[in-house]
C-alpha atoms as a PDB file:
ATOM      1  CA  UNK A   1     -16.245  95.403  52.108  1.00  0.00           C
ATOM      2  CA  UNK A   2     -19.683  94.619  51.654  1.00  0.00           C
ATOM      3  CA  UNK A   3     -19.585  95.930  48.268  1.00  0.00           C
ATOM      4  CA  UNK A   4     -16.423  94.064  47.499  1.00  0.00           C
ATOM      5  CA  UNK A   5     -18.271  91.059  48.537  1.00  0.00           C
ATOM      6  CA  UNK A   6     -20.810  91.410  45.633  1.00  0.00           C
ATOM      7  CA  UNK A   7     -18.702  92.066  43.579  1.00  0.00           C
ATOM      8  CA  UNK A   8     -17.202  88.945  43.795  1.00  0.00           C
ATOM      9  CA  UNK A   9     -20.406  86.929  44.397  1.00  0.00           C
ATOM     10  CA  UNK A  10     -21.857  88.485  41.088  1.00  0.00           C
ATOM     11  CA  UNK A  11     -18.698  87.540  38.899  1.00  0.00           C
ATOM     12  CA  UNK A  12     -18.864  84.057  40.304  1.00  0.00           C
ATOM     13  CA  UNK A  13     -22.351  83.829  39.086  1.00  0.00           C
ATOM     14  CA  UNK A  14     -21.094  84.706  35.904  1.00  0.00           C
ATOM     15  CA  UNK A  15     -18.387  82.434  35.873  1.00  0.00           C
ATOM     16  CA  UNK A  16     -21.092  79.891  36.815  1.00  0.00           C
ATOM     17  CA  UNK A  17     -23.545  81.029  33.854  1.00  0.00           C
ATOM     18  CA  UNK A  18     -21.101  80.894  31.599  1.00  0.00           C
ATOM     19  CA  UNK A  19     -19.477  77.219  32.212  1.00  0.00           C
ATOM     20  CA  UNK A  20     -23.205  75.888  32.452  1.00  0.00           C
ATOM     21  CA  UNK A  21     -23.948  78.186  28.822  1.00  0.00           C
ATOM     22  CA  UNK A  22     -20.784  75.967  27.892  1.00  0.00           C
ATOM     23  CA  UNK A  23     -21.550  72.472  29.254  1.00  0.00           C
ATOM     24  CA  UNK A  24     -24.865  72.862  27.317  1.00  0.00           C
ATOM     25  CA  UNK A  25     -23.014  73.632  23.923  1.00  0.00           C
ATOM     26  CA  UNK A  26     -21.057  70.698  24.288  1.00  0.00           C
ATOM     27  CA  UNK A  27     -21.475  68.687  21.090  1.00  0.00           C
ATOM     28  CA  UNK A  28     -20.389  65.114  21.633  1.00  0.00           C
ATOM     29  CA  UNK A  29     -21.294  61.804  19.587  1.00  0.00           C
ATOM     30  CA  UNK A  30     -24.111  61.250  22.126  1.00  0.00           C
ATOM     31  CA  UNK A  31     -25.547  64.649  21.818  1.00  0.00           C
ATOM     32  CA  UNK A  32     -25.637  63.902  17.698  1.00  0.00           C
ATOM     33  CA  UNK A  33     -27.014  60.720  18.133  1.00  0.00           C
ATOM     34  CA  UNK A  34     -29.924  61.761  20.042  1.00  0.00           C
ATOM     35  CA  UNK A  35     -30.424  64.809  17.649  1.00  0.00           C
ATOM     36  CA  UNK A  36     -30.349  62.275  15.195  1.00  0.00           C
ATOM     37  CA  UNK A  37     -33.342  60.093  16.869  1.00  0.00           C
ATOM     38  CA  UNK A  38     -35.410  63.304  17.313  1.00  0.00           C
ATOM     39  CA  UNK A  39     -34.830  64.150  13.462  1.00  0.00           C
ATOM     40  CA  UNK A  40     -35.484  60.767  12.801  1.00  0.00           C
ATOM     41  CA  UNK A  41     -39.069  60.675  14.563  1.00  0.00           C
ATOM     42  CA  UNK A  42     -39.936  63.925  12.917  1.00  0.00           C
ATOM     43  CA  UNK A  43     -39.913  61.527   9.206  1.00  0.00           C
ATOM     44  CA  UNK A  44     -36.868  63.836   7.733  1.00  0.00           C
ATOM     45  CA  UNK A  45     -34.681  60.808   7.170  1.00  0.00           C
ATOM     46  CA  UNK A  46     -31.979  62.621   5.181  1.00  0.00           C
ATOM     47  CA  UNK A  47     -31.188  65.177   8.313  1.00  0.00           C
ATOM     48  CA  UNK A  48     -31.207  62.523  10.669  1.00  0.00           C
ATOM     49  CA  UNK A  49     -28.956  60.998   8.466  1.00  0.00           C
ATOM     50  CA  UNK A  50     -26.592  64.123   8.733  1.00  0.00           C
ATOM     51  CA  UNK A  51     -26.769  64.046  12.559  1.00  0.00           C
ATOM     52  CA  UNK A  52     -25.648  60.396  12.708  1.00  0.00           C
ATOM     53  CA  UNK A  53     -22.715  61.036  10.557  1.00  0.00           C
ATOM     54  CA  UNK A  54     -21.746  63.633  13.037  1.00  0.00           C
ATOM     55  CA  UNK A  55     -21.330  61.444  15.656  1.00  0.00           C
ATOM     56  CA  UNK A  56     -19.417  58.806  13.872  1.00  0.00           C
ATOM     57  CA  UNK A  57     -16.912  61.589  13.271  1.00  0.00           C
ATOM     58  CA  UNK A  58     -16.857  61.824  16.549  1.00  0.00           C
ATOM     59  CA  UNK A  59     -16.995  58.228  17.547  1.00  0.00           C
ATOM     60  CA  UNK A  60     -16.460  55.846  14.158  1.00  0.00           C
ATOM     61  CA  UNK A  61     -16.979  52.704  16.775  1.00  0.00           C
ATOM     62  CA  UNK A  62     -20.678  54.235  18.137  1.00  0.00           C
ATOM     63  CA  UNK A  63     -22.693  51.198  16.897  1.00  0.00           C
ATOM     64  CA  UNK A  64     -26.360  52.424  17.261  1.00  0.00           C
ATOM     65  CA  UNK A  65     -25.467  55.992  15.174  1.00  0.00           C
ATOM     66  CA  UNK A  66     -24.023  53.500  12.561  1.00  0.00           C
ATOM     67  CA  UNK A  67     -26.821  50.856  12.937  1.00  0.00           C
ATOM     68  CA  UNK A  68     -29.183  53.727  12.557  1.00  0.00           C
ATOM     69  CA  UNK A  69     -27.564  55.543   9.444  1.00  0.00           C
ATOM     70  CA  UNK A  70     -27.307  51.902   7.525  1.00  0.00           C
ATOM     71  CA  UNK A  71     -30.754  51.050   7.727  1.00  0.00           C
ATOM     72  CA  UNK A  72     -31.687  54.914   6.523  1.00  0.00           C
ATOM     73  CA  UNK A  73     -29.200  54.780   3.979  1.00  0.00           C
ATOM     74  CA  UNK A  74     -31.108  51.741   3.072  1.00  0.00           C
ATOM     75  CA  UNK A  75     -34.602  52.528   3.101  1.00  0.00           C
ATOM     76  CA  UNK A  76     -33.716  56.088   1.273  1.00  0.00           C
ATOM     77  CA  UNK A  77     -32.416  54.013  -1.844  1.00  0.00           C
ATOM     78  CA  UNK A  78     -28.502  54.201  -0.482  1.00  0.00           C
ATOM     79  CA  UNK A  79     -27.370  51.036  -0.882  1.00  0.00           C
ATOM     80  CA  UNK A  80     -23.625  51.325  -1.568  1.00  0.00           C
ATOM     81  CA  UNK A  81     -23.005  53.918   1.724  1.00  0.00           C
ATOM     82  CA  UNK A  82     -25.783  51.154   3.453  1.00  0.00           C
ATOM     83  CA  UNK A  83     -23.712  48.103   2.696  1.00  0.00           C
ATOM     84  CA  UNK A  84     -20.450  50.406   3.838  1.00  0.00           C
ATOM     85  CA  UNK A  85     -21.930  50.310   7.231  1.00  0.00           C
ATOM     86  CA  UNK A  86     -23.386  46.828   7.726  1.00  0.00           C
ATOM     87  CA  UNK A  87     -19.576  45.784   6.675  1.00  0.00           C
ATOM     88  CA  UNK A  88     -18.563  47.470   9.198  1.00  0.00           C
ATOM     89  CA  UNK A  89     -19.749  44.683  11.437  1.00  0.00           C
ATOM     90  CA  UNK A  90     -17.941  41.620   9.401  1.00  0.00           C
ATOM     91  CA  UNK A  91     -14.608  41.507  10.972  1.00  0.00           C
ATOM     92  CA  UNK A  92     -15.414  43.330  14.400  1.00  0.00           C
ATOM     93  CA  UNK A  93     -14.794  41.078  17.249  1.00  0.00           C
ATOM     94  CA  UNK A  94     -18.109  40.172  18.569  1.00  0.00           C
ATOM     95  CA  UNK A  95     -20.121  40.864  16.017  1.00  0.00           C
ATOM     96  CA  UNK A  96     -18.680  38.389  12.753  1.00  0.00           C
ATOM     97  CA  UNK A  97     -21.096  37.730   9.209  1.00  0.00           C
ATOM     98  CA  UNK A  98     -24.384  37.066  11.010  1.00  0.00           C
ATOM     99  CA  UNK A  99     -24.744  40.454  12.616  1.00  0.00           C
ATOM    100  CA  UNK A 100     -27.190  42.536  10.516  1.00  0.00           C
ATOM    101  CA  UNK A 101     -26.745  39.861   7.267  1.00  0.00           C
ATOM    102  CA  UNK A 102     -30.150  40.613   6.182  1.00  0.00           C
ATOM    103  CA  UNK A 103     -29.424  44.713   5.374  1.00  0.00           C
ATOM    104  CA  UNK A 104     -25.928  43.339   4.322  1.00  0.00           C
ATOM    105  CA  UNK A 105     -27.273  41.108   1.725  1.00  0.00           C
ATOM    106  CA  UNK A 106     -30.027  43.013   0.643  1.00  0.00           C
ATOM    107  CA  UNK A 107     -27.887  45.600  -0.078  1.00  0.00           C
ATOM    108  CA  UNK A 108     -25.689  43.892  -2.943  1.00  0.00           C
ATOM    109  CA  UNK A 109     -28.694  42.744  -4.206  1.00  0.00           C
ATOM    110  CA  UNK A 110     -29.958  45.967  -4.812  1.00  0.00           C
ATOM    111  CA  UNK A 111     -26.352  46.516  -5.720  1.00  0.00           C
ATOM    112  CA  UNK A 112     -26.633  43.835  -8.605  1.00  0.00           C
ATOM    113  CA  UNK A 113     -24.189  42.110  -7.048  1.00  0.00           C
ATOM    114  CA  UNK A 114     -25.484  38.356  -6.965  1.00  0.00           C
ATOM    115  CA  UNK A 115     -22.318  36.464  -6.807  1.00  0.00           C
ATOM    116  CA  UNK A 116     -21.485  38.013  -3.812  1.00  0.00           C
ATOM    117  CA  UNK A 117     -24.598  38.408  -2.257  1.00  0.00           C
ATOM    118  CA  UNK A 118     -24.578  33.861  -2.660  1.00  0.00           C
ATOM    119  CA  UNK A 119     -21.350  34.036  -1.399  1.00  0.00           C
ATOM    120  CA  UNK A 120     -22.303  35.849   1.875  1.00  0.00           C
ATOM    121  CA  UNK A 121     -25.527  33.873   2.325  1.00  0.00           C
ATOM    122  CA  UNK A 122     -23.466  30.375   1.792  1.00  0.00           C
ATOM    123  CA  UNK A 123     -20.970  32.142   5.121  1.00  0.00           C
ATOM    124  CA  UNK A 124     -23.949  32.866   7.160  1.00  0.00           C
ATOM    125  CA  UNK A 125     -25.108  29.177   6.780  1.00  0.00           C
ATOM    126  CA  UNK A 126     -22.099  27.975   7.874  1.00  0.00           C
ATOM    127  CA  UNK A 127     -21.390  30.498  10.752  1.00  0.00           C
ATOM    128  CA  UNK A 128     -25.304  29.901  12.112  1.00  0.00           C
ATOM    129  CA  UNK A 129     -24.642  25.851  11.833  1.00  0.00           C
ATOM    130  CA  UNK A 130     -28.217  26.245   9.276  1.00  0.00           C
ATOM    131  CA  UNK A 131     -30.397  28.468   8.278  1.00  0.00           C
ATOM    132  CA  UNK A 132     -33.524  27.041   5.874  1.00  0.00           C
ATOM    133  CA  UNK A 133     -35.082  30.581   5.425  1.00  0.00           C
ATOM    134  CA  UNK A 134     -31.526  31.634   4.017  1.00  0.00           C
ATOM    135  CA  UNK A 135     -31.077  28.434   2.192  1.00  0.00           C
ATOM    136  CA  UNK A 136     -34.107  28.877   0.171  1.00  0.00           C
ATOM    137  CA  UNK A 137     -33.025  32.811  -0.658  1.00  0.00           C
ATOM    138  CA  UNK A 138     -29.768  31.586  -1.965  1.00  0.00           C
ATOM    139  CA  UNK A 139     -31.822  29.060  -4.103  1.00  0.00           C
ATOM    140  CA  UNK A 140     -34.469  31.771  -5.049  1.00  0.00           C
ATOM    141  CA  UNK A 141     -31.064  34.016  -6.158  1.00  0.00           C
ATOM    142  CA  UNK A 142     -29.280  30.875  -8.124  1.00  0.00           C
ATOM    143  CA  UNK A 143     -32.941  30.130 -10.161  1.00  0.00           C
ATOM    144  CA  UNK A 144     -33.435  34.248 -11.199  1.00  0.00           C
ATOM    145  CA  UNK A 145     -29.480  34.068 -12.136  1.00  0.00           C
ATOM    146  CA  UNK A 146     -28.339  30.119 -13.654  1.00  0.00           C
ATOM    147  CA  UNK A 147     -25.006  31.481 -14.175  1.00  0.00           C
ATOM    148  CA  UNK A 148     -24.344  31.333 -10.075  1.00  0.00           C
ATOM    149  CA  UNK A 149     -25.558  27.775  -9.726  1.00  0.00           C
ATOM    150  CA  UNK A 150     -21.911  26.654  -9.583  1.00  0.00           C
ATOM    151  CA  UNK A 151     -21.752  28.332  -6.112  1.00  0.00           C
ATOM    152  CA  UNK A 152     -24.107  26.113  -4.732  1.00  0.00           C
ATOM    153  CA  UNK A 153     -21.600  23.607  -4.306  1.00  0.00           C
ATOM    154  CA  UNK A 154     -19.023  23.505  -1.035  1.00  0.00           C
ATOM    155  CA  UNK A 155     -16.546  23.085  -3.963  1.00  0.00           C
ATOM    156  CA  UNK A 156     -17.021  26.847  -4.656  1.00  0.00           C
ATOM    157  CA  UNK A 157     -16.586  27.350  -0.861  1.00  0.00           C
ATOM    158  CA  UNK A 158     -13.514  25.836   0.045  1.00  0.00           C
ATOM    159  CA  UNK A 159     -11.565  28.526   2.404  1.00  0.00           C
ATOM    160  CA  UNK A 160     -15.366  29.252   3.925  1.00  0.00           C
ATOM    161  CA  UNK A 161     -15.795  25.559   4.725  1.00  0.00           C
ATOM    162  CA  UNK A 162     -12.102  25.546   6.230  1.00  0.00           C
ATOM    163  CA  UNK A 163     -12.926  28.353   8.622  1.00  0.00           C
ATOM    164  CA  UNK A 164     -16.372  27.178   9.956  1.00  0.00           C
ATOM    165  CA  UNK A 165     -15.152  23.320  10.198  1.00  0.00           C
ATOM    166  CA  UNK A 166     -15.847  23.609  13.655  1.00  0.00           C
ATOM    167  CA  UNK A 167     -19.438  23.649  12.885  1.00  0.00           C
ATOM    168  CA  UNK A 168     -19.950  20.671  10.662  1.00  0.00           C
ATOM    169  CA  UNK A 169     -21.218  18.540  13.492  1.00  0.00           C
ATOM    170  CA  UNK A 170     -23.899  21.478  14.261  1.00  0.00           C
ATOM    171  CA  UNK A 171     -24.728  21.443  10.598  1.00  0.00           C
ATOM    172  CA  UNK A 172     -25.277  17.813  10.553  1.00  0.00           C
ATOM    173  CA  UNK A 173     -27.508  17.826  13.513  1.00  0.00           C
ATOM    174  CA  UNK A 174     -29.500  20.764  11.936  1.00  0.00           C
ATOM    175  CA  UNK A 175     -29.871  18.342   8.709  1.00  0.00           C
ATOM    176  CA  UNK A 176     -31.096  16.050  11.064  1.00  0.00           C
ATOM    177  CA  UNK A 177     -34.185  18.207  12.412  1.00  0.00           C
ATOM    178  CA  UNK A 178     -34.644  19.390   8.787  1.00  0.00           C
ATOM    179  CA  UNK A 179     -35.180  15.825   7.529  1.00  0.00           C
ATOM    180  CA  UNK A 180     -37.341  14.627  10.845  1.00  0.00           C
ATOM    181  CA  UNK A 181     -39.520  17.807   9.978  1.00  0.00           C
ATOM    182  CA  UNK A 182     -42.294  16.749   7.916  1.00  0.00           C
ATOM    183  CA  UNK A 183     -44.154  20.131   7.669  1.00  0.00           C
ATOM    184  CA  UNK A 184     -42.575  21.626   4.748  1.00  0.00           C
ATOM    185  CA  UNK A 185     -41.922  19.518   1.765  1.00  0.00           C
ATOM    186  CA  UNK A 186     -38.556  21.105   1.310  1.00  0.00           C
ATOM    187  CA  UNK A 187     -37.190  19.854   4.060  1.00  0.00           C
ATOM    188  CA  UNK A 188     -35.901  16.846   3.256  1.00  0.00           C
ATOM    189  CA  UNK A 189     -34.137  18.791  -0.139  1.00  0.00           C
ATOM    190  CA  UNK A 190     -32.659  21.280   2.654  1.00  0.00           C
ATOM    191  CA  UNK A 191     -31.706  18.579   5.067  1.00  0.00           C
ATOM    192  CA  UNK A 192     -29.604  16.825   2.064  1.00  0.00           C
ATOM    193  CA  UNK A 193     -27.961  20.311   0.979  1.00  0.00           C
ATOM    194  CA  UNK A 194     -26.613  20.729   4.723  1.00  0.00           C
ATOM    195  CA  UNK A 195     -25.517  17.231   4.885  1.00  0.00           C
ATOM    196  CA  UNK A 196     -23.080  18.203   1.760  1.00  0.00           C
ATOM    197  CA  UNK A 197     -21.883  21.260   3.326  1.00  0.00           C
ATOM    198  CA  UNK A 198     -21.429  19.540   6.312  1.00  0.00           C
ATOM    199  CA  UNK A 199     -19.721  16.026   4.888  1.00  0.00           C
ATOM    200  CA  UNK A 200     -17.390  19.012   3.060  1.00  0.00           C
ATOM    201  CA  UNK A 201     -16.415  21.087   5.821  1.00  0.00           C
ATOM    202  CA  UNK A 202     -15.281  17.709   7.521  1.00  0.00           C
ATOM    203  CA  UNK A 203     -15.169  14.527   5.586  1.00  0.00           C
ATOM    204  CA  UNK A 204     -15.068  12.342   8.921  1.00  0.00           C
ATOM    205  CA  UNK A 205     -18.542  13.525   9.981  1.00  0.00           C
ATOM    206  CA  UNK A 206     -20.537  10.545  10.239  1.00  0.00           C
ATOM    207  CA  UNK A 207     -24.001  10.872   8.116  1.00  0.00           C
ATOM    208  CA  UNK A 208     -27.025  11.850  10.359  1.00  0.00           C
ATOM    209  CA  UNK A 209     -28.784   8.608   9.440  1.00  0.00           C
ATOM    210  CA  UNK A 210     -26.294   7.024  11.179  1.00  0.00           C
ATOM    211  CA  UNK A 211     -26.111   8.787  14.425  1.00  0.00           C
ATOM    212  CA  UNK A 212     -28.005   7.803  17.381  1.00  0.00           C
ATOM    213  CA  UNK A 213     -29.001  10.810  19.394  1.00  0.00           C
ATOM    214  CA  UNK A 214     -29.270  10.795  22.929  1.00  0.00           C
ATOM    215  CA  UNK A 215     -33.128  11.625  23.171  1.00  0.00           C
ATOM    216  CA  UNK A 216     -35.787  10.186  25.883  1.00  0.00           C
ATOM    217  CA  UNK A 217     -36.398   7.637  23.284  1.00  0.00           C
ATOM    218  CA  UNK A 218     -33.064   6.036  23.064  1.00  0.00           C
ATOM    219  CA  UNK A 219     -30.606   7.388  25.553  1.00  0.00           C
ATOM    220  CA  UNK A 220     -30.461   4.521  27.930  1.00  0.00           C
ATOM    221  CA  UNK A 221     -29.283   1.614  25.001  1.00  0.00           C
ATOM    222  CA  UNK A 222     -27.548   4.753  23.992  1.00  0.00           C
ATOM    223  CA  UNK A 223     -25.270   5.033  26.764  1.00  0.00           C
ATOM    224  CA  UNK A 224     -25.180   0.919  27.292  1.00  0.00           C
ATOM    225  CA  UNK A 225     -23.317   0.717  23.975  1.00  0.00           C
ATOM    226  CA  UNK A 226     -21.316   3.239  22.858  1.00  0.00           C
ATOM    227  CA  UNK A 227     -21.360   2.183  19.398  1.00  0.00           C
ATOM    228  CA  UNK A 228     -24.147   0.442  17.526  1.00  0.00           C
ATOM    229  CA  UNK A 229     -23.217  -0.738  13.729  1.00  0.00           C
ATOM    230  CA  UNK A 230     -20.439   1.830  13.568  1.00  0.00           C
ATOM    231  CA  UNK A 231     -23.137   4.483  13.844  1.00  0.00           C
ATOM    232  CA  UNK A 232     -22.131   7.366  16.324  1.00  0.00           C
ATOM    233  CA  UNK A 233     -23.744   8.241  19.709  1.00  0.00           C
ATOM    234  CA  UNK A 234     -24.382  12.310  20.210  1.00  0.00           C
ATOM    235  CA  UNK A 235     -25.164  13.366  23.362  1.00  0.00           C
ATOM    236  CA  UNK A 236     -27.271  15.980  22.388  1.00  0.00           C
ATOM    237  CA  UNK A 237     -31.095  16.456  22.627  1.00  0.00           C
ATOM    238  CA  UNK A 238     -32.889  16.901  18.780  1.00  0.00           C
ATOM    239  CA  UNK A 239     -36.311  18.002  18.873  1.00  0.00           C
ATOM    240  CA  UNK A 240     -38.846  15.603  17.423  1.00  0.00           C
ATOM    241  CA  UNK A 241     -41.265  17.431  15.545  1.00  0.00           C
END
C-alpha cells in the first residue's frame, strides 16, 4: 500500500512538472512582446522587430507591439511597413488622425509623398482645432515643393472641412490667441490662415475681431449685453499673453 502510495505521489509530481514545463512554453502575444523589449534594449532592432511581429500575429489589435515595431521600422529606414502601422491608428475608434501624426507624416515624407503628407497635416489642424508648429511644417513642405501650394487653400479641403465643422469655433478662438501673441512674428500670418480655415469650415462663424470673450477684463459688460455691435459674446476664457 505504501508503495502504491508513491507510486502515485511520484506520477503526480510528474504530472505537475510537466503542466508547469508547459505553462512556461506558453507563447502568447505578451510573452513576444516582452521578448521583443528585451531584444530591443540589447540595440538588435531588426530581432526585436521579429518578436513584435509575432505578437501581432497573435494579437493584430496589441497597440504597444505595433507602436513599438512602427517607430523601429522607422528609425531602421522602413518607412512604407512604418507608415502601415501608424495607419493603423487613423480610423480606430479612439485613436482618429492625431494619434502618432508625427511618425505618420514623417513617413510619406521619407516616402516622397508630399501631397499627401500636406493633406494629412491640413486634417490634423483641423481635428486639434490649431496647431502653429504643424502649420509652419506644411508651409516649410509647400515652399521646398510650389507645385502643392494649391493645397493650402480650404478650397482643396472641402470634405476635410465638412467633417471637422464642429471645430471651426475652436479654430477661431485659437486664431484669436495666435494673433494676441506677440512673441513670434508669425503669428499674426498663422492667426489669419486659421481664420480662413475656420470662416470655410463654417461660413457663419463670426470673425475673432469681432467676438468679445468672456475674460476678467470684460465679462461683466459681457454678460450685461449680450450683443455689442453685432459682435458675438463667447463664454470662454482666452489666455492673454
Amino acid at each position: 500500500m505504501k508503495r502504491l502510495t508513491a507510486v502515485v505521489a511520484a506520477l503526480g509530481a510528474v504530472i505537475m512538472m510537466g503542466s508547469a514545463a508547459y505553462c512556461a512554453e506558453v507563447k502568447d502575444a505578451q510573452y513576444y512582446f516582452k521578448q521583443g523589449n528585451d531584444i530591443e534594449w540589447k540595440n538588435n532592432r531588426l530581432g526585436a522587430i521579429d518578436s513584435y511581429t509575432e505578437a501581432l500575429k497573435l494579437n493584430p489589435d496589441y497597440v504597444e507591439a505595433r507602436v513599438a515595431r512602427g517607430k523601429l521600422y522607422y528609425f531602421t529606414g522602413q518607412y512604407a511597413k512604418a507608415l502601415e502601422d501608424f495607419n493603423y491608428f487613423y480610423n480606430k475608434p479612439n485613436y482618429g488622425p492625431t494619434v502618432y501624426y508625427e511618425f505618420r507624416i514623417n513617413c510619406k515624407k521619407k516616402l516622397g509623398q508630399y501631397a499627401e503628407a500636406v493633406d494629412d497635416m491640413y486634417e490634423v489642424i483641423l481635428a486639434y482645432g490649431g496647431n502653429s508648429r504643424l502649420l509652419q511644417d506644411m508651409m516649410d513642405t509647400v515652399n521646398q515643393h510650389s507645385d502643392l501650394e494649391y493645397k493650402l487653400k480650404p478650397v482643396s479641403h472641402p470634405e476635410l472641412l465638412a467633417k471637422y465643422k464642429p471645430n471651426a469655433k475652436k479654430l477661431r478662438d485659437y486664431a484669436k490667441n495666435c494673433a494676441d501673441d506677440k512673441s513670434n512674428a508669425k503669428n499674426k500670418e498663422y492667426a489669419d490662415f486659421f481664420m480662413e480655415m475656420a470662416s470655410a469650415m463654417d461660413p457663419e462663424v463670426t470673425h475673432y475681431s469681432k467676438v468679445i470673450y468672456d475674460t476678467p477684463d470684460n465679462s461683466a459688460p459681457a454678460r450685461m449685453s449680450p450683443t455689442q455691435d453685432g459682435a458675438e459674446v463667447m463664454d470662454v476664457d482666452i489666455q492673454v499673453k
